[in-house]
Protein backbone atom coordinates (compact mmCIF):
# COMPACT_ATOMS: atom_id res chain seq x y z
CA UNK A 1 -131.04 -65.22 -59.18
CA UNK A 2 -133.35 -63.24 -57.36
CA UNK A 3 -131.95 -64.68 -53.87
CA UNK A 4 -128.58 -62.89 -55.27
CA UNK A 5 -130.14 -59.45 -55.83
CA UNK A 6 -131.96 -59.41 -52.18
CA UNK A 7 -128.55 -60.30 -50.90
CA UNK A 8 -126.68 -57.58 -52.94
CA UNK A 9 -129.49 -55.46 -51.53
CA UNK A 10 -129.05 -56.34 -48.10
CA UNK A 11 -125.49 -55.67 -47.92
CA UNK A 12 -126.05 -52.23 -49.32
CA UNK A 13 -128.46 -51.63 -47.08
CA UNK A 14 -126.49 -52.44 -43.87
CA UNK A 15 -123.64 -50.88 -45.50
CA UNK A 16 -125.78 -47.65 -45.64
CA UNK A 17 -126.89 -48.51 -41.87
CA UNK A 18 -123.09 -48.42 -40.91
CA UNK A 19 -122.30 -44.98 -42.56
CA UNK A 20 -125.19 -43.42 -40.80
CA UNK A 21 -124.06 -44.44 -37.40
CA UNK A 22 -120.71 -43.30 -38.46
CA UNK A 23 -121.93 -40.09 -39.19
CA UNK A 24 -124.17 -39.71 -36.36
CA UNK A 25 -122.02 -41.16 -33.46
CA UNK A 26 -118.07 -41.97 -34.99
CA UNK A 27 -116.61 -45.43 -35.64
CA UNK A 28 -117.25 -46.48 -31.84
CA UNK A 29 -120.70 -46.83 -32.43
CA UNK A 30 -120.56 -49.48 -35.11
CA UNK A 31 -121.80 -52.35 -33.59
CA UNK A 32 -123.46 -55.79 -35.05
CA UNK A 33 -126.50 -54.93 -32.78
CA UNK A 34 -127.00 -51.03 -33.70
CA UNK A 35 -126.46 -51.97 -37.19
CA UNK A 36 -128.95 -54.17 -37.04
CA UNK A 37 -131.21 -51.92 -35.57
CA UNK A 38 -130.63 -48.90 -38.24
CA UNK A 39 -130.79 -51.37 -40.96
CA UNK A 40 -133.98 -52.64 -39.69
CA UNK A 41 -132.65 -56.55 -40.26
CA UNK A 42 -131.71 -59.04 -37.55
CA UNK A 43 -128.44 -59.45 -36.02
CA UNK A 44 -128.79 -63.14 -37.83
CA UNK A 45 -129.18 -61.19 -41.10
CA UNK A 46 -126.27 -59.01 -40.57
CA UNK A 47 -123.93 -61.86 -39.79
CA UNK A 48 -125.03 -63.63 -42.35
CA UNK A 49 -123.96 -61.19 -44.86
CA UNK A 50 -120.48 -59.98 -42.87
CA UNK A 51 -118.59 -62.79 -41.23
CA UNK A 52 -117.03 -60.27 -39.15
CA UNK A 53 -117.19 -56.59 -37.95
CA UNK A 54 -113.97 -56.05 -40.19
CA UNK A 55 -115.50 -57.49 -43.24
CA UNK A 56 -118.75 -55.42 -42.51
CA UNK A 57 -116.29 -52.01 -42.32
CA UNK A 58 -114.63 -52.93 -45.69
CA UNK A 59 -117.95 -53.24 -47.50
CA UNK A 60 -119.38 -50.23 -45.94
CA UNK A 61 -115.59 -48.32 -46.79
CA UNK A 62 -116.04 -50.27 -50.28
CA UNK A 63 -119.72 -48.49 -50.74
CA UNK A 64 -118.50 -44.92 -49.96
CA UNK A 65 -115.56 -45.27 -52.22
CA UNK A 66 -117.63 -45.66 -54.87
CA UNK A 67 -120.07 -42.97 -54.53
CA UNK A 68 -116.92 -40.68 -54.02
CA UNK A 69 -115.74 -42.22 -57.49
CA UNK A 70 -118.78 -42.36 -59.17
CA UNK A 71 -119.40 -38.02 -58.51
CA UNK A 72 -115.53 -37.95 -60.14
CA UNK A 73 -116.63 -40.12 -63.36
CA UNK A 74 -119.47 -38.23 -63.54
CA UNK A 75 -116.97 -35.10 -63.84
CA UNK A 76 -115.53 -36.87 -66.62
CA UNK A 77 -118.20 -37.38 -68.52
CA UNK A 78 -119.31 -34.14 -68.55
CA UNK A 79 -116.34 -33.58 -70.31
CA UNK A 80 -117.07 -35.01 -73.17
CA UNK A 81 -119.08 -31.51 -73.82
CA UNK A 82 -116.41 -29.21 -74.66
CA UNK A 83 -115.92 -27.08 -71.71
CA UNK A 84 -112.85 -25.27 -69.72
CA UNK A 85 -110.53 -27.34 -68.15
CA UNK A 86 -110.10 -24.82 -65.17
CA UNK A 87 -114.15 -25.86 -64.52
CA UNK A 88 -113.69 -28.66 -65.00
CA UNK A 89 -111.05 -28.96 -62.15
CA UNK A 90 -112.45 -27.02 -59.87
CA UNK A 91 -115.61 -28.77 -60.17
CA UNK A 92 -114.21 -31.90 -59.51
CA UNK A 93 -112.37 -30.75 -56.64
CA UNK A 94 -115.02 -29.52 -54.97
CA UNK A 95 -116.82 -32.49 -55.39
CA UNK A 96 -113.72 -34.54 -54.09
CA UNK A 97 -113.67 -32.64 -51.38
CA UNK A 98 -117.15 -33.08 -50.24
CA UNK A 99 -117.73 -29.26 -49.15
CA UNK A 100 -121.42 -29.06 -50.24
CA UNK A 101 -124.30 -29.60 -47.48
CA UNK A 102 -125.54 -32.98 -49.23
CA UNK A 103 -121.86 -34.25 -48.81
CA UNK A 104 -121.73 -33.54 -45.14
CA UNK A 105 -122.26 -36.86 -43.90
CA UNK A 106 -120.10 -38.76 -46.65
CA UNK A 107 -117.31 -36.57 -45.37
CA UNK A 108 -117.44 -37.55 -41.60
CA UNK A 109 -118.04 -41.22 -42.87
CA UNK A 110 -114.54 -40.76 -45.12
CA UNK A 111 -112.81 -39.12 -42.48
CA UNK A 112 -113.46 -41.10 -39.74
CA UNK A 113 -112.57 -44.42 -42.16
CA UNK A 114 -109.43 -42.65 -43.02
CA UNK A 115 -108.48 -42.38 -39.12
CA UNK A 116 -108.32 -46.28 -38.86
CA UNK A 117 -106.84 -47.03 -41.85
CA UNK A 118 -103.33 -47.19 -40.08
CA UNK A 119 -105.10 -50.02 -37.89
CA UNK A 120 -106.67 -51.89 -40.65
CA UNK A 121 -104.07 -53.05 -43.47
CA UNK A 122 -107.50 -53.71 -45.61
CA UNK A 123 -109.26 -50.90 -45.31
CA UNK A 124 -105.80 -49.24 -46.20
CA UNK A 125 -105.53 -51.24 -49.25
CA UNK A 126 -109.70 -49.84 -50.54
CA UNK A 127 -108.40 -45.99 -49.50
CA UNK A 128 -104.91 -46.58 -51.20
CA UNK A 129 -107.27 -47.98 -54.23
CA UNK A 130 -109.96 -44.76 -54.07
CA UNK A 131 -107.10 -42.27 -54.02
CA UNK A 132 -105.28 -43.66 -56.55
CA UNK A 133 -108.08 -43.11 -58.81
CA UNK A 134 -108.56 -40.13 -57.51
CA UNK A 135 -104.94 -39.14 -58.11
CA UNK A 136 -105.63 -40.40 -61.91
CA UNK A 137 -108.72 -38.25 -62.44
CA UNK A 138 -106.92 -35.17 -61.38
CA UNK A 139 -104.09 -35.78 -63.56
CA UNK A 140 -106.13 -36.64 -66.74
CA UNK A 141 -107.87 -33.13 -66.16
CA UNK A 142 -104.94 -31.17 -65.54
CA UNK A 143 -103.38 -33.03 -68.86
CA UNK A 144 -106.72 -31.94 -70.78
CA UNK A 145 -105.82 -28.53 -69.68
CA UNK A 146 -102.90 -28.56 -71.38
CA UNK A 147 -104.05 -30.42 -74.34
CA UNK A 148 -106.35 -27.17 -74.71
CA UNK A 149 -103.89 -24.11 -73.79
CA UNK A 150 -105.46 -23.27 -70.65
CA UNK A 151 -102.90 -25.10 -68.78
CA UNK A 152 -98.99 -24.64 -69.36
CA UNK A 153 -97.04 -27.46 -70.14
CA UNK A 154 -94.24 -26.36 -67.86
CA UNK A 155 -96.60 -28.19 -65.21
CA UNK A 156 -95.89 -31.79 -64.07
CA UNK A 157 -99.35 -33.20 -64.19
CA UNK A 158 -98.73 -35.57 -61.57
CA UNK A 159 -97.12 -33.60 -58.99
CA UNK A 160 -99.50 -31.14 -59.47
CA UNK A 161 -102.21 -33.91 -59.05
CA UNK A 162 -100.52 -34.65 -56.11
CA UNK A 163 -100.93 -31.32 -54.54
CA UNK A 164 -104.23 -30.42 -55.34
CA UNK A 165 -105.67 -33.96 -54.24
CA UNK A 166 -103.91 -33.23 -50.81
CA UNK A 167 -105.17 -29.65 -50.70
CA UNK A 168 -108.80 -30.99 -51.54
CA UNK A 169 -108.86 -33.92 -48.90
CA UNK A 170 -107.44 -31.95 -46.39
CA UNK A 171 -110.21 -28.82 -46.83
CA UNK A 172 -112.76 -31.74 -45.99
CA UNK A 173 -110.78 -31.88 -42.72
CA UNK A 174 -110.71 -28.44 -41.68
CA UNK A 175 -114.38 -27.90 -43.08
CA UNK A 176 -115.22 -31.08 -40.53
CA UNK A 177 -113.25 -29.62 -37.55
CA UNK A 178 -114.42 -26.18 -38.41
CA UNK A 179 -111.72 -24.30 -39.07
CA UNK A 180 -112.67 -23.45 -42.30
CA UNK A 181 -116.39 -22.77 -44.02
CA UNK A 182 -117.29 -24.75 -46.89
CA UNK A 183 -116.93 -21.23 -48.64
CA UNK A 184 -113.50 -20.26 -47.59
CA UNK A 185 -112.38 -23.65 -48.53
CA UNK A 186 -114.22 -23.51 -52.10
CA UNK A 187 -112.33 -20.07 -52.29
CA UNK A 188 -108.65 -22.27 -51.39
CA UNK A 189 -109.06 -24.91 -54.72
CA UNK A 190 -110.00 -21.59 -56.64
CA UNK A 191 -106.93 -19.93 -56.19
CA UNK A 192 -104.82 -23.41 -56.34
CA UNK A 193 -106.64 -23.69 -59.79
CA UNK A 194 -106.01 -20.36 -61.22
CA UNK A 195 -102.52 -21.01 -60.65
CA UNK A 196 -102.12 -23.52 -63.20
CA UNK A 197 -103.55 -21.30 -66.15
CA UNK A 198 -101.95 -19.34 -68.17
């Protein structure tokens, strides 16, 4: 059993490793060696875990995925203190969108996985997966919102899911690329939120 853990471990560990030199350097610089090296394991260790580069992007992809849903459930959660839906929402689009400074490098990770997903059929299949409960989340909020009043029912909760999970993933792109500040942006799923009340 332990042998299991230290493996688990491992994996999270080079999985880590690859995100870093994603977000230092881009997808290029993923290689068994440098992962290695920012790991601080051998190369043995590393292929031991990952048959192949492919199955070491997938874990790493896997990894980020759930951090990204983990800060969503813990948006839910908080919502089982009674609280607006409009704060809720924004909230949790912000925090989809990954526009705060502790975020910065789990955005260029996402984006830069999100760039090769038309190249990779499985890593296509883990972001098709993410958003999807992504897409969910939004619409259970939006549906609380109009469970409560603050949102009108004339709204189709999943279009409207639709829209503001495209609006939020895209800000993380033009935040990235600099186009927009973090602020600006934060300012963008504001407005798109106020729209929906009443």
């Amino acid at each position: 059993m332990p042998k299991q853990v230290d493996y688990e471990e491992r994996r999270a560990r080079i999985a880590d490793a690859v995100c870093a030199l994603i977000a230092r350097s881009g997808m290029e610089s993923v290689s068994l060696r440098d992962v290695a090296a920012e790991a601080e394991v051998s190369m043995g260790a590393v292929q031991r875990c990952f048959r192949t580069k492919e199955d070491m992007l997938l874990f790493a992809l896997e990894h980020v995925s759930q951090h990204v849903s983990e800060r969503a459930d813990r948006r839910i959660a908080a919502a089982s203190e009674p609280q607006a839906a409009a704060t809720l929402l924004w909230h949790t689009l912000t925090q989809l969108a990954l526009l705060d400074a502790e975020s910065r490098e789990q955005a260029h990770v996402w984006v830069a996985f999100v760039g090769h997903a038309a190249a990779s059929e499985r890593l296509g299949a883990v972001l098709r997966e993410t958003y999807a409960r992504l897409h969910d989340l939004v619409v259970w909020i939006v549906r609380y919102g109009q469970d409560t009043g603050e949102i009108s029912r004339h709204f189709d909760a999943v279009q409207e899911a639709r829209s503001l999970l495209a609006v939020a993933d895209g800000l993380t792109v033009q935040v990235l690329a600099g186009h927009q500040s973090a602020e600006t942006a934060r300012d963008v799923l504001q407005r798109h939120v106020r729209h929906l009340l009443r």
